[in-house]
PDB file of N, CA and C in Angstrom:
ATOM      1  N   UNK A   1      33.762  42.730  26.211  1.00  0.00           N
ATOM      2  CA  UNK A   1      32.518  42.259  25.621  1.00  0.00           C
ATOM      3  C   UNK A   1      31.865  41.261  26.572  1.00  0.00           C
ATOM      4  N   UNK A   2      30.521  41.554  26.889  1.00  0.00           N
ATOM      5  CA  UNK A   2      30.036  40.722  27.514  1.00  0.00           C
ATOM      6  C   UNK A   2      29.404  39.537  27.385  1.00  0.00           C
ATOM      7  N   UNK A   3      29.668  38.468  28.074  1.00  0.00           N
ATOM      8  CA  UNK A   3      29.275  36.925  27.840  1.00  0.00           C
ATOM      9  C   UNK A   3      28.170  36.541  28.063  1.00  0.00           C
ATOM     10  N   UNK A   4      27.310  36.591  26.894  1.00  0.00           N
ATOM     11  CA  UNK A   4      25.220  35.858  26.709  1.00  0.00           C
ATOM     12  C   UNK A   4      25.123  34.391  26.443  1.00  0.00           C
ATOM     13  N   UNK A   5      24.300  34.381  27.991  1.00  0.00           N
ATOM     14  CA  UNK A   5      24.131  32.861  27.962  1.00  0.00           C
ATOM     15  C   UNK A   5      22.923  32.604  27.851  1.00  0.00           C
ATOM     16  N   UNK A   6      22.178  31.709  28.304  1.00  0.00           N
ATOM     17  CA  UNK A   6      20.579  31.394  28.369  1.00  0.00           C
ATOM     18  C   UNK A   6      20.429  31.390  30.102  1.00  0.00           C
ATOM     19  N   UNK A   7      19.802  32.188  30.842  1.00  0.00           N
ATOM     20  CA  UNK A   7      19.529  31.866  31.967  1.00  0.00           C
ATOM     21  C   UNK A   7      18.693  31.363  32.295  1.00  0.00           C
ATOM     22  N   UNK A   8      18.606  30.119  33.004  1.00  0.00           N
ATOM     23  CA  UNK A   8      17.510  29.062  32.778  1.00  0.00           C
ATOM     24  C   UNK A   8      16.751  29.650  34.700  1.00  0.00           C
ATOM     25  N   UNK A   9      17.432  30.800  35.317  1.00  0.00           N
ATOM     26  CA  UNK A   9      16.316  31.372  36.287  1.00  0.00           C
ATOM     27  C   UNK A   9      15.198  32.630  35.438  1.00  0.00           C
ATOM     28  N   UNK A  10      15.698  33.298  34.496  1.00  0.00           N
ATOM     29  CA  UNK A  10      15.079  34.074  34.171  1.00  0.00           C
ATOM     30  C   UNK A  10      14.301  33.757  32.583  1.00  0.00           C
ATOM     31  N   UNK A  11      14.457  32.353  32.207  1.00  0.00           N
ATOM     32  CA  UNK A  11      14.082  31.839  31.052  1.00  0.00           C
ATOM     33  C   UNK A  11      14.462  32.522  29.588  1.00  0.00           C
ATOM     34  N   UNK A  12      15.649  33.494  29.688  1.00  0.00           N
ATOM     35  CA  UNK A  12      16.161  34.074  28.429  1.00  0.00           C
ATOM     36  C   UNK A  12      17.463  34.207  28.350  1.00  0.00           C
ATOM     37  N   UNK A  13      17.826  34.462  27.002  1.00  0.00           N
ATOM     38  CA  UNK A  13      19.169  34.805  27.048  1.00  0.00           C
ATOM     39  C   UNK A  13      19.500  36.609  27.536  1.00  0.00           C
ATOM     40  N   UNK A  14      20.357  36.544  28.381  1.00  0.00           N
ATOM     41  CA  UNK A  14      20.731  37.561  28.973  1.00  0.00           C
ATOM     42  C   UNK A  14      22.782  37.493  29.412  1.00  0.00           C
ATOM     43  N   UNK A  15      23.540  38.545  29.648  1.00  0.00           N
ATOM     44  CA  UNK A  15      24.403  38.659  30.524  1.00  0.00           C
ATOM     45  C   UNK A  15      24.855  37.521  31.451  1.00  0.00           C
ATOM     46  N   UNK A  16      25.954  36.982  31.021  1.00  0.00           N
ATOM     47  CA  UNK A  16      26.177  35.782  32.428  1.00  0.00           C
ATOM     48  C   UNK A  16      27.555  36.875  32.703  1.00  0.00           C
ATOM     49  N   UNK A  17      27.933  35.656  33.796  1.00  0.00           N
ATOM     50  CA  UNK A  17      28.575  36.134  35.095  1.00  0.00           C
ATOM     51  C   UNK A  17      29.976  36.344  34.407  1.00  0.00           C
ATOM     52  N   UNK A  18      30.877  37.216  35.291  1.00  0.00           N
ATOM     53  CA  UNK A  18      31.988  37.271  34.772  1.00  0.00           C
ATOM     54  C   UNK A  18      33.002  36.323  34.963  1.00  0.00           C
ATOM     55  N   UNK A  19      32.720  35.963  36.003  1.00  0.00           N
ATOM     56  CA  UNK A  19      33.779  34.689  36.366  1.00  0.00           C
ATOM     57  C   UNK A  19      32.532  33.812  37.273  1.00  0.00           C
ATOM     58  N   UNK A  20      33.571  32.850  37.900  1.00  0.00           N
ATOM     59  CA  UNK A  20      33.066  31.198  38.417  1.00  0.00           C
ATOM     60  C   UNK A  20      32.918  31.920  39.697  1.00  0.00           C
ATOM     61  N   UNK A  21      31.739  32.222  40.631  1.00  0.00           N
ATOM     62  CA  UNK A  21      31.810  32.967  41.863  1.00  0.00           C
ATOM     63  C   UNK A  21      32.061  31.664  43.386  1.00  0.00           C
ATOM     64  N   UNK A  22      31.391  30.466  42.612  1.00  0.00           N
ATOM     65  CA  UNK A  22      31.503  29.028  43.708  1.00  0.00           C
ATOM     66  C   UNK A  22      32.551  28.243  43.286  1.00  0.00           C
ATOM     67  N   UNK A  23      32.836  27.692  43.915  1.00  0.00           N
ATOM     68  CA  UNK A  23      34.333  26.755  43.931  1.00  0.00           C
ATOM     69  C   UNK A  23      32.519  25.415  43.309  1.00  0.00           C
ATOM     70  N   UNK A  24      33.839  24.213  42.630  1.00  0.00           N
ATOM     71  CA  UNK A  24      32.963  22.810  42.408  1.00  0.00           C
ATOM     72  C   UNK A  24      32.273  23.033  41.223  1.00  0.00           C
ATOM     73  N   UNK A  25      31.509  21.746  41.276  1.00  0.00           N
ATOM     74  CA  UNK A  25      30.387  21.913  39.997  1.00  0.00           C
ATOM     75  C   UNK A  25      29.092  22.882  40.208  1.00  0.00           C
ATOM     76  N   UNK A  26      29.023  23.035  41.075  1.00  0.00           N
ATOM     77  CA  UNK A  26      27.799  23.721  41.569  1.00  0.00           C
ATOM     78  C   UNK A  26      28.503  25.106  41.051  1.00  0.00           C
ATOM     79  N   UNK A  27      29.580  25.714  41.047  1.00  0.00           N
ATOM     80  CA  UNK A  27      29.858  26.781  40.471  1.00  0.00           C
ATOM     81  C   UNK A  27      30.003  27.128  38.854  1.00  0.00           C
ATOM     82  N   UNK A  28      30.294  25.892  38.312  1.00  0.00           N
ATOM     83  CA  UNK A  28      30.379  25.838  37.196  1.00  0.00           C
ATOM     84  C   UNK A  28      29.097  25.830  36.412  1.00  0.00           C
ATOM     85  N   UNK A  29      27.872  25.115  37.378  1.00  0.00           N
ATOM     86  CA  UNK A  29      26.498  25.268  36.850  1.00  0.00           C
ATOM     87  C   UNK A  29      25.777  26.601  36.879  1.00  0.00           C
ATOM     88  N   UNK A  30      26.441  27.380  37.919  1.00  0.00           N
ATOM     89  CA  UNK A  30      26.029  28.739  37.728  1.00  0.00           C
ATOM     90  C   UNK A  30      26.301  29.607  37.487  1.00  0.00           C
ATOM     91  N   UNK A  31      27.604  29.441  37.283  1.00  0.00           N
ATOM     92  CA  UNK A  31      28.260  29.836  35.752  1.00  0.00           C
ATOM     93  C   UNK A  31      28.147  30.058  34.556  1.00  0.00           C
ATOM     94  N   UNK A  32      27.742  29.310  33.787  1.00  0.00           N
ATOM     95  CA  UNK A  32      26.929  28.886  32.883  1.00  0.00           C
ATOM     96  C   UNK A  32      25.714  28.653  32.422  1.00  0.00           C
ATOM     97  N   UNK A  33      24.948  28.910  33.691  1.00  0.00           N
ATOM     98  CA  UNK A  33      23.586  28.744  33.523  1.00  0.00           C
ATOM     99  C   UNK A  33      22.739  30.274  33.990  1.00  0.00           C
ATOM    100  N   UNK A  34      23.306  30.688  34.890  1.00  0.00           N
ATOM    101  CA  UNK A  34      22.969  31.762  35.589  1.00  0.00           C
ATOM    102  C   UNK A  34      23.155  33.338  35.177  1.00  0.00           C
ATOM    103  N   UNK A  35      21.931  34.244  35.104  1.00  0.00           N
ATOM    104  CA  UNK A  35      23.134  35.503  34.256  1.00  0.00           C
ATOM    105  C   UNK A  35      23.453  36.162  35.899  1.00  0.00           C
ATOM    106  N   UNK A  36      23.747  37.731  35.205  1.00  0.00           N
ATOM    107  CA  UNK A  36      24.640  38.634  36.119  1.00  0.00           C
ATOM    108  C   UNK A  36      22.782  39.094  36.807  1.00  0.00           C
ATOM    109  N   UNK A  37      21.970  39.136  36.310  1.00  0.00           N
ATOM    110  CA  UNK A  37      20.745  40.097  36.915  1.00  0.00           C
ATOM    111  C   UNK A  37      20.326  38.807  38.297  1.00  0.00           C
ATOM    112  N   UNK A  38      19.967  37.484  37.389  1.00  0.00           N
ATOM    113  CA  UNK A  38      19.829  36.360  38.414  1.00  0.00           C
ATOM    114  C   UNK A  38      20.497  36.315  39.723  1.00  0.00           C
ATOM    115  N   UNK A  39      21.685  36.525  39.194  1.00  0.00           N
ATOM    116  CA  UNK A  39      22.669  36.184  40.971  1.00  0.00           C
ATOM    117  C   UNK A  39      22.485  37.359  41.319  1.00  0.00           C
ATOM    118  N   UNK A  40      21.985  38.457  40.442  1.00  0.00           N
ATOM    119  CA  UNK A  40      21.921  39.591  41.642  1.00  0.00           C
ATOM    120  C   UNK A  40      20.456  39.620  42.416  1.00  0.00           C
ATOM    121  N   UNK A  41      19.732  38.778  41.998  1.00  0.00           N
ATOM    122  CA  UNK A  41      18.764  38.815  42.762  1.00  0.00           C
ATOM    123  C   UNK A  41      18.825  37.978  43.851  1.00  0.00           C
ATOM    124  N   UNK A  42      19.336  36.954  43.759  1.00  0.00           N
ATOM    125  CA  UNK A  42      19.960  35.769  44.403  1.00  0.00           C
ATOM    126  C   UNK A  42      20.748  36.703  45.685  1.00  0.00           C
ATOM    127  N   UNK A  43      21.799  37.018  45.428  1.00  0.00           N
ATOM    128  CA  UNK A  43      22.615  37.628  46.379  1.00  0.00           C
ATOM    129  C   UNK A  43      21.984  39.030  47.133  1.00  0.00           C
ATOM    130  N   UNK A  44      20.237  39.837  46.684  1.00  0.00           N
ATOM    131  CA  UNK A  44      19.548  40.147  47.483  1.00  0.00           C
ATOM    132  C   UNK A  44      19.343  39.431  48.551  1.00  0.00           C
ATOM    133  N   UNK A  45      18.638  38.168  47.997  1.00  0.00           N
ATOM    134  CA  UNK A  45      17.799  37.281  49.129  1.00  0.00           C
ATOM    135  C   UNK A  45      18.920  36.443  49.809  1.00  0.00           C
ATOM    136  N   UNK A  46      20.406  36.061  49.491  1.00  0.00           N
ATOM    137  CA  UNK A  46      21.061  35.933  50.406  1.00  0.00           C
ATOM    138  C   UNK A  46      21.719  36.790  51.636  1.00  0.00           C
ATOM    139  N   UNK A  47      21.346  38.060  51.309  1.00  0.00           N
ATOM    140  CA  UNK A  47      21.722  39.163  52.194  1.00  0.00           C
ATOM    141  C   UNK A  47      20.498  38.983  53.297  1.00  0.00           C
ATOM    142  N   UNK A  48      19.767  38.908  53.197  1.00  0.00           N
ATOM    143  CA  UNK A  48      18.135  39.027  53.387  1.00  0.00           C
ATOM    144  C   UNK A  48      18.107  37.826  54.514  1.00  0.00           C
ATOM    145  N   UNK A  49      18.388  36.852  54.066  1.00  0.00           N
ATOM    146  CA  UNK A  49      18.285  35.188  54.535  1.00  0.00           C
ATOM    147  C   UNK A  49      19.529  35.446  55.733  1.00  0.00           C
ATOM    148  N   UNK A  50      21.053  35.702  56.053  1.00  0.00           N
ATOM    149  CA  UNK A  50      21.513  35.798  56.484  1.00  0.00           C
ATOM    150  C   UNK A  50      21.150  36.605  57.916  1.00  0.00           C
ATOM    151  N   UNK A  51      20.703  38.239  57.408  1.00  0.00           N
ATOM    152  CA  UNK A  51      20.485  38.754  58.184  1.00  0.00           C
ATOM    153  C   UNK A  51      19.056  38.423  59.066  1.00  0.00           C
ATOM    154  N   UNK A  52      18.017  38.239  58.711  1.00  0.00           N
ATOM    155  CA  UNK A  52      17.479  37.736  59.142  1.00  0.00           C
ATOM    156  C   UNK A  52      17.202  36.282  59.900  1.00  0.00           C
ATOM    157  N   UNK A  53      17.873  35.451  59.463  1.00  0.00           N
ATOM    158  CA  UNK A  53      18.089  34.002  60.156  1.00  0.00           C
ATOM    159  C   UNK A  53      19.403  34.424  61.432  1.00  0.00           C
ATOM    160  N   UNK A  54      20.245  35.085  60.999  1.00  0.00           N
ATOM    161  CA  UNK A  54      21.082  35.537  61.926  1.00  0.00           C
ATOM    162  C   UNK A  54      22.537  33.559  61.807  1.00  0.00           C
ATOM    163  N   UNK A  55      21.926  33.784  60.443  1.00  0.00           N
ATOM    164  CA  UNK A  55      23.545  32.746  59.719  1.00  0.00           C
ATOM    165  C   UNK A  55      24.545  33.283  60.410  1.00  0.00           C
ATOM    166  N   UNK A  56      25.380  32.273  60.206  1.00  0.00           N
ATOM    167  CA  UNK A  56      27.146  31.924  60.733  1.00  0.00           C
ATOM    168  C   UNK A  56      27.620  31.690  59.749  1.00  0.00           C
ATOM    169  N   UNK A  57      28.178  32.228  58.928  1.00  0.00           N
ATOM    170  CA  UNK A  57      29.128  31.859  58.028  1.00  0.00           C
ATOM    171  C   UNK A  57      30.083  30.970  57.806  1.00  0.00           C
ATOM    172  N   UNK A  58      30.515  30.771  59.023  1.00  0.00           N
ATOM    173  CA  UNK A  58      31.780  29.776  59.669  1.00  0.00           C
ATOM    174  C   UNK A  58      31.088  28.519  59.911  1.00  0.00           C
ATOM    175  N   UNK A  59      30.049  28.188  59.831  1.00  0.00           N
ATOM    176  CA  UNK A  59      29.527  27.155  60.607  1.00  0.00           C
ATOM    177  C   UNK A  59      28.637  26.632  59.480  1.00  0.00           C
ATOM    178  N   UNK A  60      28.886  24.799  58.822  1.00  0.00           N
ATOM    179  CA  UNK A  60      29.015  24.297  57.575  1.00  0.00           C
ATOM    180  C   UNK A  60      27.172  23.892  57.702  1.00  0.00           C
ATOM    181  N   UNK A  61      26.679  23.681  58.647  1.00  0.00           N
ATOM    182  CA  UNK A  61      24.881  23.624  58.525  1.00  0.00           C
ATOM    183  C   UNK A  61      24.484  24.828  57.693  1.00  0.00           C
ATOM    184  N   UNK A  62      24.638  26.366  58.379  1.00  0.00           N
ATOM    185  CA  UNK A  62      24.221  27.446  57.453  1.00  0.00           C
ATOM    186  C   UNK A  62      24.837  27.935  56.794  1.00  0.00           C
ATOM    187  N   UNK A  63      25.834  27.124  56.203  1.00  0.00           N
ATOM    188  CA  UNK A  63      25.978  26.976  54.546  1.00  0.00           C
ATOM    189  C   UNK A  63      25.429  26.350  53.578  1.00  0.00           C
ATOM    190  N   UNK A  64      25.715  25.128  54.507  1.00  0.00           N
ATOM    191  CA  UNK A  64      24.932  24.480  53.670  1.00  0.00           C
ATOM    192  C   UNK A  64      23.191  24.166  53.638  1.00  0.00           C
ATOM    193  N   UNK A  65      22.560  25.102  54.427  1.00  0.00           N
ATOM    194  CA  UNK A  65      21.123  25.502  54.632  1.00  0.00           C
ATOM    195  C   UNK A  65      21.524  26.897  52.945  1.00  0.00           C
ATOM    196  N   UNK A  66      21.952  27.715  53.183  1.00  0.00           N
ATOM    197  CA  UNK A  66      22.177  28.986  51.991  1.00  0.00           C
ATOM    198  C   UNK A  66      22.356  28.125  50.978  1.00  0.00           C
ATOM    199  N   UNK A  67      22.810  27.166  50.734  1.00  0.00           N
ATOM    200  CA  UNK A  67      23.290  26.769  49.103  1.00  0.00           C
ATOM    201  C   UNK A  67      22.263  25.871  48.960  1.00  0.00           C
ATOM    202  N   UNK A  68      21.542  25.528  49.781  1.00  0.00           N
ATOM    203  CA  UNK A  68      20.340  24.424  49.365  1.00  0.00           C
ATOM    204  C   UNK A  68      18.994  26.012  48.600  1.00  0.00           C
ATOM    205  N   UNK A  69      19.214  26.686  49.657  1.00  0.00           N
ATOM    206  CA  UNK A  69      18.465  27.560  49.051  1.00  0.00           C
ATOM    207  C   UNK A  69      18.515  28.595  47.829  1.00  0.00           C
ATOM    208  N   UNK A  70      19.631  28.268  47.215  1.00  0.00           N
ATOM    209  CA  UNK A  70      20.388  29.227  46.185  1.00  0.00           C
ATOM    210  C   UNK A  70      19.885  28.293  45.110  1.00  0.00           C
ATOM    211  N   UNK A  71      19.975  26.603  45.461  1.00  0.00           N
ATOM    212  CA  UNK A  71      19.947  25.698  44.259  1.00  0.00           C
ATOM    213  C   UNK A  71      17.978  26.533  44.282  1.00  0.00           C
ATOM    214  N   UNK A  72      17.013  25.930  44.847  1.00  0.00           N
ATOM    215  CA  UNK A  72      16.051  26.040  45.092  1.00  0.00           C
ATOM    216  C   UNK A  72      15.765  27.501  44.455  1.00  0.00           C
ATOM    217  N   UNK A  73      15.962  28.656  44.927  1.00  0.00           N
ATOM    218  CA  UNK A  73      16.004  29.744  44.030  1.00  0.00           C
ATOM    219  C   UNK A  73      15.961  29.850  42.662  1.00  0.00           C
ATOM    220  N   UNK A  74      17.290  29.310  42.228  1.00  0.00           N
ATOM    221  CA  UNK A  74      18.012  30.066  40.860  1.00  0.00           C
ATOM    222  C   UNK A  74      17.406  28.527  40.349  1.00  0.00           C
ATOM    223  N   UNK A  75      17.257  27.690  40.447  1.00  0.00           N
ATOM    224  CA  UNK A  75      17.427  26.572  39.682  1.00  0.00           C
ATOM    225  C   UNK A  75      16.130  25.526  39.639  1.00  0.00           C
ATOM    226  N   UNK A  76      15.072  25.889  40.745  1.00  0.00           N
ATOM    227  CA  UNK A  76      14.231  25.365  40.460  1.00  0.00           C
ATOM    228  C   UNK A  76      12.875  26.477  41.135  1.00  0.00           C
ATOM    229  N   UNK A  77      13.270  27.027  41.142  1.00  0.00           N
ATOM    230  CA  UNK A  77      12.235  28.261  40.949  1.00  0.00           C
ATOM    231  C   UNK A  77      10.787  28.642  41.995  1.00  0.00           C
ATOM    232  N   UNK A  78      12.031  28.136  43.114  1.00  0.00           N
ATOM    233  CA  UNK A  78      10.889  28.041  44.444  1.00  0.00           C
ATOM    234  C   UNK A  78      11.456  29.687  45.081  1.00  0.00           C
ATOM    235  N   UNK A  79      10.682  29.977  45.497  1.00  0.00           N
ATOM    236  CA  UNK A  79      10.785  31.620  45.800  1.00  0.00           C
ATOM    237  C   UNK A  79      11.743  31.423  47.678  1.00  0.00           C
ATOM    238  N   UNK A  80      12.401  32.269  47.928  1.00  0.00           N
ATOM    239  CA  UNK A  80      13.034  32.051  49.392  1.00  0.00           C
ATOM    240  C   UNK A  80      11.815  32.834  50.293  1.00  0.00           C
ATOM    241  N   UNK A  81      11.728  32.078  51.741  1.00  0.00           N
ATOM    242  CA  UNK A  81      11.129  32.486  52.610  1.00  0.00           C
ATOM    243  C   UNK A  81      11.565  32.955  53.287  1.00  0.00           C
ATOM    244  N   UNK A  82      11.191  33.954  53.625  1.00  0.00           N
ATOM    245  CA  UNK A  82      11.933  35.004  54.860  1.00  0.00           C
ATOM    246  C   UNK A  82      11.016  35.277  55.533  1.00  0.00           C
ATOM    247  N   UNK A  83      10.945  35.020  57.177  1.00  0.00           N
ATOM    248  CA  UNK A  83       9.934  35.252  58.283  1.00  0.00           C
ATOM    249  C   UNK A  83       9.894  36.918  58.492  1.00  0.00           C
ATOM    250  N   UNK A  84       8.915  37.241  58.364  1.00  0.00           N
ATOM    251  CA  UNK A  84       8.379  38.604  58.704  1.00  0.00           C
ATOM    252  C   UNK A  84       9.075  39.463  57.614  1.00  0.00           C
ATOM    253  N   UNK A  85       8.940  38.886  56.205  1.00  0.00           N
ATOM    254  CA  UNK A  85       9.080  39.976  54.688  1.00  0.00           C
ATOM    255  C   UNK A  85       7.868  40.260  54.052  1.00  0.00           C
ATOM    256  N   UNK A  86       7.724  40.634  54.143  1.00  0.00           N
ATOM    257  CA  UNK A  86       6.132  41.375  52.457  1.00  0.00           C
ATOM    258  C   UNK A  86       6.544  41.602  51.721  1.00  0.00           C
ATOM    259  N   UNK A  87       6.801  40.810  50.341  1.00  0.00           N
ATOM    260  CA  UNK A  87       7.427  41.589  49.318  1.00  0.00           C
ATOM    261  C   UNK A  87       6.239  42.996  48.803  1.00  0.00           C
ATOM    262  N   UNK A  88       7.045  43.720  48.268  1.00  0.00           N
ATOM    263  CA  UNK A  88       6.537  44.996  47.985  1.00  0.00           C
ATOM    264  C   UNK A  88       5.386  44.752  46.699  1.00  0.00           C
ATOM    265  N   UNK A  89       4.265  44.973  46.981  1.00  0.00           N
ATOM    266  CA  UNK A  89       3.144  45.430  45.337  1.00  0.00           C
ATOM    267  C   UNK A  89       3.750  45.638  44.405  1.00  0.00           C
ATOM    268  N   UNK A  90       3.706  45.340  43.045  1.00  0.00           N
ATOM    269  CA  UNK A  90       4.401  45.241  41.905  1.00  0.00           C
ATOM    270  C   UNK A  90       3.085  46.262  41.035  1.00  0.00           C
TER     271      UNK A  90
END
């Protein structure tokens, strides 16, 4: 049975996550706050952000550049910039 929370990125109650995906409080906030559609949009634009910035994973600046932008995303509702994207006509 699946776990309905209030997702405060998508302003409804929807599907949250199945488990804690971040270690800390910061995981626990999106945990709980975040559903399963949110982080999947999230984890688009972190695919997106990576490949395009050409991130290091290993290397704690562009991490911690990605998680500033994840808070910013999911949590306060600033859209991610990606150099040379168009999002598609809706």
């Amino acid at each position: 049975m699946a776990r309905t929370i209030f997702c405060t990125h998508l302003n409804q109650e929807a599907d949250g996550l199945d488990f804690q995906s971040l270690p800390g409080e910061l995981g626990k906030k999106v945990f709980n706050n975040i559903s399963k559609e949110a982080w999947g949009r999230w984890m688009s634009k972190q695919t997106m952000l990576i490949n395009e910035k050409k991130l290091n994973l290993m290397s704690p600046d562009d991490r911690k550049f990605l998680e500033q932008q994840m808070v910013d995303f999911l949590f306060e509702g600033k859209e991610v910039q990606i150099d040379g994207y168009t999002p598609p006509d809706k």
